[in-house]
C-alpha atoms as a PDB file:
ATOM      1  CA  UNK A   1     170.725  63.699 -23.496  1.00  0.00           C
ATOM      2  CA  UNK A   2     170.223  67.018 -25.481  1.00  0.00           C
ATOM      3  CA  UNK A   3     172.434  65.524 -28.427  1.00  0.00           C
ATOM      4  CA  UNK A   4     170.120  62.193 -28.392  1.00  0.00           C
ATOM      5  CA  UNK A   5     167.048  64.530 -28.602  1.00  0.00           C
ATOM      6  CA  UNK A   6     167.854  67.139 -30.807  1.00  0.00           C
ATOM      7  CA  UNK A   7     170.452  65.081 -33.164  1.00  0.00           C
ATOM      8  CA  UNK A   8     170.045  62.622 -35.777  1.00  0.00           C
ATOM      9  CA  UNK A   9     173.189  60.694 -33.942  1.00  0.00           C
ATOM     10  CA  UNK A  10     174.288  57.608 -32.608  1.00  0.00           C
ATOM     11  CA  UNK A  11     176.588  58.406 -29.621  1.00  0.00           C
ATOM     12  CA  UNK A  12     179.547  56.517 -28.738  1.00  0.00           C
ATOM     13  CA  UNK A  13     181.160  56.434 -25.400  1.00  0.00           C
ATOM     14  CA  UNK A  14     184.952  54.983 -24.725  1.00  0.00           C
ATOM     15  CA  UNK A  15     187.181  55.224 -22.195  1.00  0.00           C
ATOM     16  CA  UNK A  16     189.424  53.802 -19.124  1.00  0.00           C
ATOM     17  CA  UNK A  17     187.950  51.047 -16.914  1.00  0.00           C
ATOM     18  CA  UNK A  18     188.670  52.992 -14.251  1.00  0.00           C
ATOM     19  CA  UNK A  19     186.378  55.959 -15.090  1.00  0.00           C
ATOM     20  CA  UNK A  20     183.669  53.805 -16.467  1.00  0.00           C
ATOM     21  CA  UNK A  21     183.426  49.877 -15.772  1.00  0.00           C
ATOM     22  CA  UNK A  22     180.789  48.317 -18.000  1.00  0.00           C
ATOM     23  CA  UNK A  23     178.713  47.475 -14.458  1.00  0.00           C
ATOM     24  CA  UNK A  24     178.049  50.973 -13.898  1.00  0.00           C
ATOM     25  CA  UNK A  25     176.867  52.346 -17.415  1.00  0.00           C
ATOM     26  CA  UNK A  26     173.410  50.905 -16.428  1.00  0.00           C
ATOM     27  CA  UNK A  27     173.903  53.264 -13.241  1.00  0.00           C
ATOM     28  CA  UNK A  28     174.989  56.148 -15.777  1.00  0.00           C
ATOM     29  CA  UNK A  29     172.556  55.672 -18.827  1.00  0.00           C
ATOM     30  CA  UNK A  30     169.363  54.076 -17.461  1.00  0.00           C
ATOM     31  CA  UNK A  31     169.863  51.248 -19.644  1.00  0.00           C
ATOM     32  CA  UNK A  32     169.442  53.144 -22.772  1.00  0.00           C
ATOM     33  CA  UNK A  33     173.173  51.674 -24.083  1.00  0.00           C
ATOM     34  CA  UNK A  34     174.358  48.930 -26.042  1.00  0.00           C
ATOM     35  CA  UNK A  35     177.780  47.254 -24.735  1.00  0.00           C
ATOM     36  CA  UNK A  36     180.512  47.117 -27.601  1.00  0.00           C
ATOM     37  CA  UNK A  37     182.947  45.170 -25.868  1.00  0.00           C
ATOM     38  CA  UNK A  38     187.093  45.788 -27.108  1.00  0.00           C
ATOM     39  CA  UNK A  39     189.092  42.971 -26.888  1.00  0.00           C
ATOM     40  CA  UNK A  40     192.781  42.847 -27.809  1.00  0.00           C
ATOM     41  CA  UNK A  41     194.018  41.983 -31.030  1.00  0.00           C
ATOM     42  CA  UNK A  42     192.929  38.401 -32.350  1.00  0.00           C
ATOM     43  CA  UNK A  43     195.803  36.502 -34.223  1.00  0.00           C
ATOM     44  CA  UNK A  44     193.791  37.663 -37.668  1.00  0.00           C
ATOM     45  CA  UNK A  45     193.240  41.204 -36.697  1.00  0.00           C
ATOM     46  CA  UNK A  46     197.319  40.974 -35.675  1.00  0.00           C
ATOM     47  CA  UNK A  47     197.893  40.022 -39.148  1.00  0.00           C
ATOM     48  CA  UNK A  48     196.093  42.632 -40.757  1.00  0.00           C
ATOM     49  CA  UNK A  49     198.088  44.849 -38.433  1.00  0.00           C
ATOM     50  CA  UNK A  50     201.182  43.430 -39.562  1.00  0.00           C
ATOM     51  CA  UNK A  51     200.320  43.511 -43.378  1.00  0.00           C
ATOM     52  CA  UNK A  52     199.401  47.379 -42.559  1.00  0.00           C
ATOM     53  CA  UNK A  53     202.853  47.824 -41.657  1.00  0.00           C
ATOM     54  CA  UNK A  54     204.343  45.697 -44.190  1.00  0.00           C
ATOM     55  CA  UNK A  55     205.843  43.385 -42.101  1.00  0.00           C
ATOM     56  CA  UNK A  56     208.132  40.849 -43.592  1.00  0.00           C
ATOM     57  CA  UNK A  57     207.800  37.992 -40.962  1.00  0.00           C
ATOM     58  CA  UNK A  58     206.245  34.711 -41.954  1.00  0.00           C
ATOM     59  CA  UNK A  59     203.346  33.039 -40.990  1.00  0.00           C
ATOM     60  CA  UNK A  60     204.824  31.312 -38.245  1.00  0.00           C
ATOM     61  CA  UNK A  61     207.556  34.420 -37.330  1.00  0.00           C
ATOM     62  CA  UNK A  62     204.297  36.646 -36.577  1.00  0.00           C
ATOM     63  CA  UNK A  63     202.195  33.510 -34.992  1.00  0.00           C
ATOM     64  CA  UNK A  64     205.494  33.305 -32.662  1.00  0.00           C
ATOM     65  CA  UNK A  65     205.519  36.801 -31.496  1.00  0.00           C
ATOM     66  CA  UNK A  66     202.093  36.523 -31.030  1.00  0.00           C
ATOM     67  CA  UNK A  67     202.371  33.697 -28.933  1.00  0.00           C
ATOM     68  CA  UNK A  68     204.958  35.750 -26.800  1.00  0.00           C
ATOM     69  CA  UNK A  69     203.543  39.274 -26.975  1.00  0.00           C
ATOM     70  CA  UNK A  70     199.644  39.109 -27.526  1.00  0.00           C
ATOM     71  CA  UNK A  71     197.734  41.404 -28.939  1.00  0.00           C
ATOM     72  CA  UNK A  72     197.569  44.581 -27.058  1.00  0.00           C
ATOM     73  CA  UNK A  73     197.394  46.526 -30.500  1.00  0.00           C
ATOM     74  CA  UNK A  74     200.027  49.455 -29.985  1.00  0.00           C
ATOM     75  CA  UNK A  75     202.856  46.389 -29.788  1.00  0.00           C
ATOM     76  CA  UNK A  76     202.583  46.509 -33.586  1.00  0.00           C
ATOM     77  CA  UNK A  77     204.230  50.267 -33.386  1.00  0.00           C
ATOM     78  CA  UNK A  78     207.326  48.242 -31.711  1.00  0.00           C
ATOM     79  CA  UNK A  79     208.216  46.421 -34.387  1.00  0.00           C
ATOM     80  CA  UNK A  80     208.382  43.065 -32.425  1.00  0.00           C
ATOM     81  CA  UNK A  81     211.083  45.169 -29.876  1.00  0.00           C
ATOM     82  CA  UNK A  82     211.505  42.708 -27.033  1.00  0.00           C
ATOM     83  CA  UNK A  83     212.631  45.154 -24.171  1.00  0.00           C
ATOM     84  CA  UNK A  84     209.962  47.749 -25.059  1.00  0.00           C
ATOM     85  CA  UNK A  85     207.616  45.205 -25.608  1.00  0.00           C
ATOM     86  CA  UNK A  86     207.862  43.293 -22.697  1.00  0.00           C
ATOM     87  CA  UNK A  87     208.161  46.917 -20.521  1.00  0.00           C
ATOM     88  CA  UNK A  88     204.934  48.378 -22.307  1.00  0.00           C
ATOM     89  CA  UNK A  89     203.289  45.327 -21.057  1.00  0.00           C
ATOM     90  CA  UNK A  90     204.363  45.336 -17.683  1.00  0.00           C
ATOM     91  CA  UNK A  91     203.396  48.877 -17.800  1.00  0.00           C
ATOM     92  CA  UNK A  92     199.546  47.985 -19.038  1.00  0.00           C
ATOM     93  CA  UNK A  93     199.573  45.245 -16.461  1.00  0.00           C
ATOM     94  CA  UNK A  94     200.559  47.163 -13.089  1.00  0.00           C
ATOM     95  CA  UNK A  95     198.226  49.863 -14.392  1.00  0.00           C
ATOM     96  CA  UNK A  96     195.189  48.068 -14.484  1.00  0.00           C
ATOM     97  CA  UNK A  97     195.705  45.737 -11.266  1.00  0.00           C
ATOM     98  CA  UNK A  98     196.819  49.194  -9.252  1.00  0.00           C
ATOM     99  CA  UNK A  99     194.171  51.580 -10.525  1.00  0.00           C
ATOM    100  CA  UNK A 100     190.869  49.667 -11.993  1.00  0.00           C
ATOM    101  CA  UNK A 101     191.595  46.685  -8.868  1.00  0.00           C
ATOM    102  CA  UNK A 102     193.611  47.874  -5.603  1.00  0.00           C
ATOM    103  CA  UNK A 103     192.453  51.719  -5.730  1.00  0.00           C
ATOM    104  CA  UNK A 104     189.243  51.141  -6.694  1.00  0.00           C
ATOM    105  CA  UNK A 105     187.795  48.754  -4.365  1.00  0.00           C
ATOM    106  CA  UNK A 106     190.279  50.251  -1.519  1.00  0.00           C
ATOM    107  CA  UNK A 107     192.152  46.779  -0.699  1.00  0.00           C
ATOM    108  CA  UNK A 108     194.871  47.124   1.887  1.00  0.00           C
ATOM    109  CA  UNK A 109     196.814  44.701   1.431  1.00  0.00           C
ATOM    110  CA  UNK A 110     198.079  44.880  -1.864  1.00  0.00           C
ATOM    111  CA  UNK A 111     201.368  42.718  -1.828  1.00  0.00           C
ATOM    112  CA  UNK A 112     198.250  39.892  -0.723  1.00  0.00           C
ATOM    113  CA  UNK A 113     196.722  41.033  -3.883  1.00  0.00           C
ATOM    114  CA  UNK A 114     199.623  40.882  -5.714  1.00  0.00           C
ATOM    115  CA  UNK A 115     200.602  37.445  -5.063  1.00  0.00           C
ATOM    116  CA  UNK A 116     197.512  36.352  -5.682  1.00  0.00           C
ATOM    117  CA  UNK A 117     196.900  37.308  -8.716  1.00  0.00           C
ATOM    118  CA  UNK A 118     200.153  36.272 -10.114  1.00  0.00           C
ATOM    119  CA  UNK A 119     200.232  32.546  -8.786  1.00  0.00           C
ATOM    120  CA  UNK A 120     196.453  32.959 -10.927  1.00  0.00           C
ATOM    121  CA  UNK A 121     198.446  34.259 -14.326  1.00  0.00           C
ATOM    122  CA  UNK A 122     200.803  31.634 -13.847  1.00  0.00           C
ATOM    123  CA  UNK A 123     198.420  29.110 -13.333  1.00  0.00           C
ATOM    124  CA  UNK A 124     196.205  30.282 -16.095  1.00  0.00           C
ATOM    125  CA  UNK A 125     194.091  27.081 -17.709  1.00  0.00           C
ATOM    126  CA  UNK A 126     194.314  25.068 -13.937  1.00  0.00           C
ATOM    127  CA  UNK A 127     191.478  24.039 -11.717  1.00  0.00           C
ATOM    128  CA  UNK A 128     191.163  26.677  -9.261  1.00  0.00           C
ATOM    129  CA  UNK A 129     189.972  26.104  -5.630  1.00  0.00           C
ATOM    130  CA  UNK A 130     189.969  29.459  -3.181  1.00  0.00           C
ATOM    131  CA  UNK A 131     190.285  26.697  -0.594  1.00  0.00           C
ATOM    132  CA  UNK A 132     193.459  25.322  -1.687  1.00  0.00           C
ATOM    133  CA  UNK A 133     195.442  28.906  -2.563  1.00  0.00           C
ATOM    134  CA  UNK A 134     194.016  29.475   1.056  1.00  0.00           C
ATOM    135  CA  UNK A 135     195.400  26.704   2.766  1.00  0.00           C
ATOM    136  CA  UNK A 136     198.649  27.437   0.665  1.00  0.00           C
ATOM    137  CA  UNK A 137     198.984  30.846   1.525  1.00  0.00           C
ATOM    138  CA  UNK A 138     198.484  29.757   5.626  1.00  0.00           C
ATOM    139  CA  UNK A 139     201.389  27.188   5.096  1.00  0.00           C
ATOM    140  CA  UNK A 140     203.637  30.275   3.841  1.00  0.00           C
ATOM    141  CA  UNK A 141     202.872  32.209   6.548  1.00  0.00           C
ATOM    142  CA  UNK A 142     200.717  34.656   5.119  1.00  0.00           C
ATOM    143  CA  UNK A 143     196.817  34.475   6.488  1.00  0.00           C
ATOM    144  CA  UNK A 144     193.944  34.686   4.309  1.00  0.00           C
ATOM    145  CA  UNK A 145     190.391  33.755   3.638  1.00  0.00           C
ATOM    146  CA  UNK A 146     188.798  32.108   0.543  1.00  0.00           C
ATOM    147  CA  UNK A 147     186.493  34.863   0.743  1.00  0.00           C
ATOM    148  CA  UNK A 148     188.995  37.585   0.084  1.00  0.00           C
ATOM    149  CA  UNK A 149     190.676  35.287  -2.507  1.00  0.00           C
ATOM    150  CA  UNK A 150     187.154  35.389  -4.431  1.00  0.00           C
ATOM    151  CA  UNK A 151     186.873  39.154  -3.778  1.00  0.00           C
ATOM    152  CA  UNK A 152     190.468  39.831  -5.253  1.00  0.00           C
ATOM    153  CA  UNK A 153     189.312  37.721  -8.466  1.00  0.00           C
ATOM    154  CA  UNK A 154     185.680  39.248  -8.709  1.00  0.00           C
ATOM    155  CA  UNK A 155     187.863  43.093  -9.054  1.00  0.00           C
ATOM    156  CA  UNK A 156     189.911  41.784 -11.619  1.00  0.00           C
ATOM    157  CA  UNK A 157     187.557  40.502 -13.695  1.00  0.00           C
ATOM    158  CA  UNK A 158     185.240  43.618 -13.735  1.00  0.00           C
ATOM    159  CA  UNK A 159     188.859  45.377 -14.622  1.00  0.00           C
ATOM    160  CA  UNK A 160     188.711  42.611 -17.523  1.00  0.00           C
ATOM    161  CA  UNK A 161     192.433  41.352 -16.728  1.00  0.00           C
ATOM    162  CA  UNK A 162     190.815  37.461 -16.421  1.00  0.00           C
ATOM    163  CA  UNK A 163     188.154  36.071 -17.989  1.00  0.00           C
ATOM    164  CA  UNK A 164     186.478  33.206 -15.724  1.00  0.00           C
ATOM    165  CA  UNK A 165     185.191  30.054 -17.092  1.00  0.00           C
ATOM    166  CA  UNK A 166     182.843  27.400 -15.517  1.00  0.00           C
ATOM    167  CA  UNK A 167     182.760  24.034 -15.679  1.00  0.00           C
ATOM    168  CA  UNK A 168     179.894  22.329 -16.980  1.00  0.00           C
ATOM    169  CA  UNK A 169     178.718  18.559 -16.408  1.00  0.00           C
ATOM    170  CA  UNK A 170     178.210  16.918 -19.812  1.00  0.00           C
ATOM    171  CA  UNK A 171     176.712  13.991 -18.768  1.00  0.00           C
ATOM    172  CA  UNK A 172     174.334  15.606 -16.491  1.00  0.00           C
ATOM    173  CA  UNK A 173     173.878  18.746 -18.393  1.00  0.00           C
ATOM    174  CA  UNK A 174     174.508  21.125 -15.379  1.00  0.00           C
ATOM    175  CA  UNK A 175     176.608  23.436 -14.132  1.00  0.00           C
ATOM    176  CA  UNK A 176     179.319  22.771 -11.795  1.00  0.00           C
ATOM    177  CA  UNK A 177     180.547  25.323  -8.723  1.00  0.00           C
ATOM    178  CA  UNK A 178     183.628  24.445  -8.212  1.00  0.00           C
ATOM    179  CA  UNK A 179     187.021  24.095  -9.773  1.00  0.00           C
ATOM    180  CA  UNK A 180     186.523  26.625 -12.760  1.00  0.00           C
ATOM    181  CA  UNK A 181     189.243  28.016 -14.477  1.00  0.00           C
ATOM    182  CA  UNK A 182     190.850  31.681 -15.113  1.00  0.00           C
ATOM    183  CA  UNK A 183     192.513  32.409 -18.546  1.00  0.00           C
ATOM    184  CA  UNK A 184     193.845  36.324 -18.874  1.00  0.00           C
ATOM    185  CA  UNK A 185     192.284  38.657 -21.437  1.00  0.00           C
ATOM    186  CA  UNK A 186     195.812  38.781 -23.176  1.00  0.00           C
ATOM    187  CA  UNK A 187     198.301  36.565 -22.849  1.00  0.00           C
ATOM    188  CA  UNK A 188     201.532  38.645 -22.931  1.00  0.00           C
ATOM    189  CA  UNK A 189     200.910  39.906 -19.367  1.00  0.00           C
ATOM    190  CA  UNK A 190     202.248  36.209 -18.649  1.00  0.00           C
ATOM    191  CA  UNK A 191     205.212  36.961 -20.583  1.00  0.00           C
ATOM    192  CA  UNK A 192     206.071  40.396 -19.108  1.00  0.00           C
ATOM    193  CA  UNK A 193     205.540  38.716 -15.924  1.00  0.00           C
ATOM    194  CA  UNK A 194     207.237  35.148 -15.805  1.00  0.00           C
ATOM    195  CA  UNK A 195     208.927  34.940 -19.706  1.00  0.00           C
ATOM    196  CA  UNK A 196     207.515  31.266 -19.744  1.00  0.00           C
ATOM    197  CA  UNK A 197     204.965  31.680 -22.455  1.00  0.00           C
ATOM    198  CA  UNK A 198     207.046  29.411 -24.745  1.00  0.00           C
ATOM    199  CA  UNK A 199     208.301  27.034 -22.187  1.00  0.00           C
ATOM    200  CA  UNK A 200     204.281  26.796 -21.188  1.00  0.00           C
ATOM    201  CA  UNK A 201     203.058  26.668 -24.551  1.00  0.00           C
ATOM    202  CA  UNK A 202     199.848  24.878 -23.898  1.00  0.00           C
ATOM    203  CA  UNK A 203     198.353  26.576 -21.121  1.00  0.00           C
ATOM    204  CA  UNK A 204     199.035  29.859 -23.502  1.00  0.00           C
ATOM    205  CA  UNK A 205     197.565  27.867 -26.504  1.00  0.00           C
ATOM    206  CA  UNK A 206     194.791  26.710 -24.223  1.00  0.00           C
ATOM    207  CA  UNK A 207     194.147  31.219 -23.568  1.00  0.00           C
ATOM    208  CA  UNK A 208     194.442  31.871 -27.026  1.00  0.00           C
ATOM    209  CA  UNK A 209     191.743  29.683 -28.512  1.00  0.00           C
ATOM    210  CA  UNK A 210     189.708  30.286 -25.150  1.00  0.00           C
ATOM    211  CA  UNK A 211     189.616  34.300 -25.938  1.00  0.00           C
ATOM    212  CA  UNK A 212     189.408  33.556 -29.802  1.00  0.00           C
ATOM    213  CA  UNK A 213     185.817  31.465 -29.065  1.00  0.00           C
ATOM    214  CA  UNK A 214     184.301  34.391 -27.000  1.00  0.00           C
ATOM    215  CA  UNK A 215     185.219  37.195 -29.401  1.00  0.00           C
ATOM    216  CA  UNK A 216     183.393  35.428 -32.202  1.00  0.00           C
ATOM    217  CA  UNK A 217     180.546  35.402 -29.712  1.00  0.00           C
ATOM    218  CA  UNK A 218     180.426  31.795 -28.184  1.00  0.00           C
ATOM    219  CA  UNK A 219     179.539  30.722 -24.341  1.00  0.00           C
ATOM    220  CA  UNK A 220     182.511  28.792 -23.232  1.00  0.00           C
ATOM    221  CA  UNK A 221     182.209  26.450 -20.281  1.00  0.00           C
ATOM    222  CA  UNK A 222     185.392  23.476 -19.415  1.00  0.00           C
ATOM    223  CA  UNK A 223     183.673  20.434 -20.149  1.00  0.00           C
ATOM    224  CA  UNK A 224     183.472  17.133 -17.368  1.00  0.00           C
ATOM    225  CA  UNK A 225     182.824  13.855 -19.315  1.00  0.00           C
ATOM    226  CA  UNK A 226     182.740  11.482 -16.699  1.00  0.00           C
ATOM    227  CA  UNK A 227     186.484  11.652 -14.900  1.00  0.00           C
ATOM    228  CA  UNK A 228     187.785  13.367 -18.129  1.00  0.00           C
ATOM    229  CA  UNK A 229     188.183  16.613 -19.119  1.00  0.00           C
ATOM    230  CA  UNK A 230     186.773  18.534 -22.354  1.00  0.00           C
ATOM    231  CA  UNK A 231     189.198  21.713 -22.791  1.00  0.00           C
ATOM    232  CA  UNK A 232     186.085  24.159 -24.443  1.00  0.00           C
ATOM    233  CA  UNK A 233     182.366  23.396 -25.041  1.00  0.00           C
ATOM    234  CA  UNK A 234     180.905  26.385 -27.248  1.00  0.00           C
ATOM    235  CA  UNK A 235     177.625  27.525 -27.444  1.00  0.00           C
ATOM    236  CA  UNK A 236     175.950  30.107 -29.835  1.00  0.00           C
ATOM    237  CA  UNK A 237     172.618  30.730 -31.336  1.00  0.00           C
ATOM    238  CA  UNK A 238     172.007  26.696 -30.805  1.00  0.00           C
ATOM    239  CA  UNK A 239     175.209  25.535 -32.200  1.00  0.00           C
ATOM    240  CA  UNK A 240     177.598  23.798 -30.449  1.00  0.00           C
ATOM    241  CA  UNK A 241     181.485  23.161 -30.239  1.00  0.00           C
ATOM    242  CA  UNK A 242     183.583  20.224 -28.071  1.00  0.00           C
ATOM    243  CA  UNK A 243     187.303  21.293 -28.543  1.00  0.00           C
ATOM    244  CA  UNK A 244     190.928  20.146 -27.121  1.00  0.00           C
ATOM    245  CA  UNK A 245     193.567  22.100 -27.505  1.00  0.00           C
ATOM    246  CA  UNK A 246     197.156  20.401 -27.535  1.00  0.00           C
ATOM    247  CA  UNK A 247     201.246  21.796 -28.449  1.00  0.00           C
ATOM    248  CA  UNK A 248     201.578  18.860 -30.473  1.00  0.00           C
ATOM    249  CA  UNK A 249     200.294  15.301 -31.023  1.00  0.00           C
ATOM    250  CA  UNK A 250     203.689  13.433 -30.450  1.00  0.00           C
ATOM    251  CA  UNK A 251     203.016   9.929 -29.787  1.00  0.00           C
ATOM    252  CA  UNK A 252     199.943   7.627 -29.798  1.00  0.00           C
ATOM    253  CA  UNK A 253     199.422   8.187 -26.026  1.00  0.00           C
ATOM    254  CA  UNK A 254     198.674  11.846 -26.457  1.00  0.00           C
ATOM    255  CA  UNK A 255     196.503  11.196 -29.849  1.00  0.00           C
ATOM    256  CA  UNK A 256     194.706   8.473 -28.030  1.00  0.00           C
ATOM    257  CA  UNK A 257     194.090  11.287 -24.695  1.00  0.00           C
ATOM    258  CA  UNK A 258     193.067  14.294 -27.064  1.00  0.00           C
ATOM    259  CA  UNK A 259     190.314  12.076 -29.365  1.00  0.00           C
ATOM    260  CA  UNK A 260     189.389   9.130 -27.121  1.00  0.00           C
ATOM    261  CA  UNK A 261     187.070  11.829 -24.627  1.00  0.00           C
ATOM    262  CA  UNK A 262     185.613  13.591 -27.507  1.00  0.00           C
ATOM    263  CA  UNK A 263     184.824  10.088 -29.070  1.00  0.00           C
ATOM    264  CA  UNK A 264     183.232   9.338 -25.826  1.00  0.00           C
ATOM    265  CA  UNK A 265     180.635  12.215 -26.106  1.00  0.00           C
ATOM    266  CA  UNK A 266     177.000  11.144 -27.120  1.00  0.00           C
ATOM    267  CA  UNK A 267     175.502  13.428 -30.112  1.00  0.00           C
ATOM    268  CA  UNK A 268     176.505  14.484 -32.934  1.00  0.00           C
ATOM    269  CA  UNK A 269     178.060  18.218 -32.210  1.00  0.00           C
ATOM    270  CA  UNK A 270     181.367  19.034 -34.044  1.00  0.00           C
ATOM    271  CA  UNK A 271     184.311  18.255 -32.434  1.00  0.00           C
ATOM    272  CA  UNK A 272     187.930  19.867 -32.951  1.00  0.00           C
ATOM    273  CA  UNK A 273     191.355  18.484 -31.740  1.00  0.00           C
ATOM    274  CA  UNK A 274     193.604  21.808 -32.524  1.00  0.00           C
ATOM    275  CA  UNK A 275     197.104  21.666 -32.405  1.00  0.00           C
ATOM    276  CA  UNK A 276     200.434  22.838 -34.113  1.00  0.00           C
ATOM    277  CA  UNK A 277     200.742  19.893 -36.149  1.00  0.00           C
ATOM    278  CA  UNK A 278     200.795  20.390 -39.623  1.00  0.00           C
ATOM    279  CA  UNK A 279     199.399  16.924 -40.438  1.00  0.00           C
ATOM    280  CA  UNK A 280     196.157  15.880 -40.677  1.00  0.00           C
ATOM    281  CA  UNK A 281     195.553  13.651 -37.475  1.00  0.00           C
ATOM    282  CA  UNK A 282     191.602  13.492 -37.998  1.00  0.00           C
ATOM    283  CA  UNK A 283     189.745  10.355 -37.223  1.00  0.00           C
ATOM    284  CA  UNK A 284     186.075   8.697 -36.548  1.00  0.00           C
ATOM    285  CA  UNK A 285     184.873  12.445 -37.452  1.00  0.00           C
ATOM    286  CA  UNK A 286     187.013  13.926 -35.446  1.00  0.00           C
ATOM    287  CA  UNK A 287     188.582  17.161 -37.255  1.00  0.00           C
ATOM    288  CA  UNK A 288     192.044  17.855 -36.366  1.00  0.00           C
ATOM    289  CA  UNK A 289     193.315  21.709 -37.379  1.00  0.00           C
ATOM    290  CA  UNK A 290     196.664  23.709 -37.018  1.00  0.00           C
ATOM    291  CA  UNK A 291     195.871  26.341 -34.868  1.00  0.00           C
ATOM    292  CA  UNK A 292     196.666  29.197 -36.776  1.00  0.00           C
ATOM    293  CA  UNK A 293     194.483  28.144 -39.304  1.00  0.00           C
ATOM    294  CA  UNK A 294     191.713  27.889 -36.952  1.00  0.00           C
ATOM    295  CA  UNK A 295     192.549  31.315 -35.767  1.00  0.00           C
ATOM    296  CA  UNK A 296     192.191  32.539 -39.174  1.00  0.00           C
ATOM    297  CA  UNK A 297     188.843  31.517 -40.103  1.00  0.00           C
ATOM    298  CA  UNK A 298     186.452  33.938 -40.948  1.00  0.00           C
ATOM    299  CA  UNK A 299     183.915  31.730 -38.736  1.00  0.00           C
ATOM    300  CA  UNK A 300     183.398  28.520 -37.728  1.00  0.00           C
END
C-alpha cells in the first residue's frame, strides 16, 4: 500500500498457486488488481523459444516435440532430452496435484484422488459424467460419491491443472449441465503420465487448439447440434467461431463427419475444419487449415 501511495508504480505480483490462488487475491487486495493470467508456452511462443536457441529442427520436428512435450517453457533448456523431459514433467505434475490440490484442501484419501484425476488426463476431450466414474469406481471396489468426484475436479482446476469446458445447445441457444468436458492446461503431463500422446493424437490435438482459443481470449463451450457434436464454439467481443478438430481427413467418411455438422449450422459464423493435412479440403465455405498454421496466426 505505501509503494501504491507514495510511488509513481505499477506493482506486479507473481508467484506459486499454492501461496496465492487467483480466488483469493480479491481476499488479499480488495479488488484493487488486475488478473494477468500465465499460460504455458503456445506452439508460436515455442517457436520463438526455439529460434532463441537456434534450434535446427524443422517445422514439423519442433511441432512433434511439441505435440509430445508441451509447452512448460523451461523444456526448451533440455534441448528436446526425452528422460529429463518427461521426469521434469512428472516432477511439475505431482507438485501441483500434491501441494496446490491434496494439501491444500486437506483430502484424505489421496490414492482416491489420484486415480481420479488420472482416468480424467487420460480421458481428456470425453464426455464426463461424475455419475458414471462413480458407478465405475463402486464396480472396482473402491466407494465414492459424485460429490467428492466434483470436489476433487473443482481443486484442480483452481490449481489450473484442467481447464473445464461446457457444453452449449446450439439449437436452443442454452447451456447444458451435464456431460462437459476436461482438457489439461498442458498437454505433456499426459505424456509423462501414460506416453500415449502420439498414439492419441486427436484428443491431444483436440487440447491444443482448445488452450490455443482461450489464450487469444475466446469463450469456448463443446457445441450440441442436434445428436451431433461441434468440437469448439468461440466467442469474443461478438465474434464467433464453429471448429472441428481432426488427425487427418483420410477417407470420404471422415470428410463427410467433420463438414456435414458444421454445414448443418444456421448463420453465417466462420467455420474451421483443422487438421494435419496439408491439402486444401475446404468446401461450401467451409475453411479447412493445417494446424500448425492455425497455431501460428497472429489472430484469427
Amino acid at each position: 500500500n505505501s509503494l501504491r501511495v507514495d510511488c509513481d508504480c505499477d506493482i506486479y505480483i507473481t508467484g506459486s498457486n499454492a501461496k496465492l490462488l487467483a480466488g483469493e487475491l480479491a481476499t488479499y487486495l480488495g479488488g484493487r488488481y488486475v488478473e494477468i493470467r500465465v499460460m504455458p508456452f503456445s506452439f508460436g511462443e515455442y517457436m520463438t523459444a526455439q529460434k532463441q536457441k537456434n534450434s535446427r529442427l524443422s517445422l514439423s520436428e519442433s511441432f512433434q516435440n511439441y505435440l509430445v512435450f508441451g509447452g512448460m517453457p523451461f523444456l526448451t533448456n533440455l534441448s528436446g532430452q526425452a528422460d529429463s523431459s518427461l521426469q521434469y514433467l512428472k516432477d511439475i505434475y505431482n507438485s501441483v496435484l500434491l501441494k496446490d490440490v491434496i494439501q491444500r484442501h486437506n483430502f484424505r484419501n489421496t490414492d482416491q484422488v489420484e486415480r481420479i484425476i488420472r482416468y480424467l488426463v487420460s480421458n481428456i476431450g470425453q464426455p464426463f459424467s461424475a455419475a458414471s466414474i462413480a458407478k465405475y469406481m463402486k464396480n472396482e471396489g473402491r466407494k465414492i460419491s459424485r460429490e467428492s468426484i466434483l470436489e476433487y475436479l473443482k481443486a484442480c482446476e483452481a490449481a489450473f491443472l484442467i481447464e473445464k469446458v461446457p457444453r452449449e445447445d446450439l439449437v436452443g441457444k442454452k447451456l447444458l449441465t451435464v456431460n462437459e468436458k476436461y482438457y489439461l492446461t498442458d498437454h505433456g503431463f499426459r505424456e509423462a503420465l501414460f506416453g500415449s500422446n502420439q498414439r492419441d493424437i486427436g484428443q491431444v490435438l483436440e487440447n491444443i487448439v482448445c488452450l490455443e482459443l482461450r489464450r487469444r481470449g475466446f469463450e469456448v463451450h463443446v457445441g450440441k447440434a442436434g445428436d451431433r457434436e461441434v468440437d469448439f464454439t468461440a466467442s469474443r467481443s461478438g465474434r464467433k467461431l464453429y471448429i472441428q478438430v481432426a488427425y487427418l481427413l483420410a477417407s470420404p467418411e471422415t470428410i463427410e463427419r467433420e463438414f456435414a455438422v458444421l454445414e448443418s449450422i444456421p448463420d453465417n459464423y466462420p467455420k474451421l475444419v483443422l487438421s494435419m493435412d496439408e491439402i486444401d479440403f475446404s468446401r461450401n465455405g467451409i475453411i479447412h487449415k493445417n494446424i500448425r498454421d492455425f497455431l501460428l496466426e497472429d489472430v484469427i
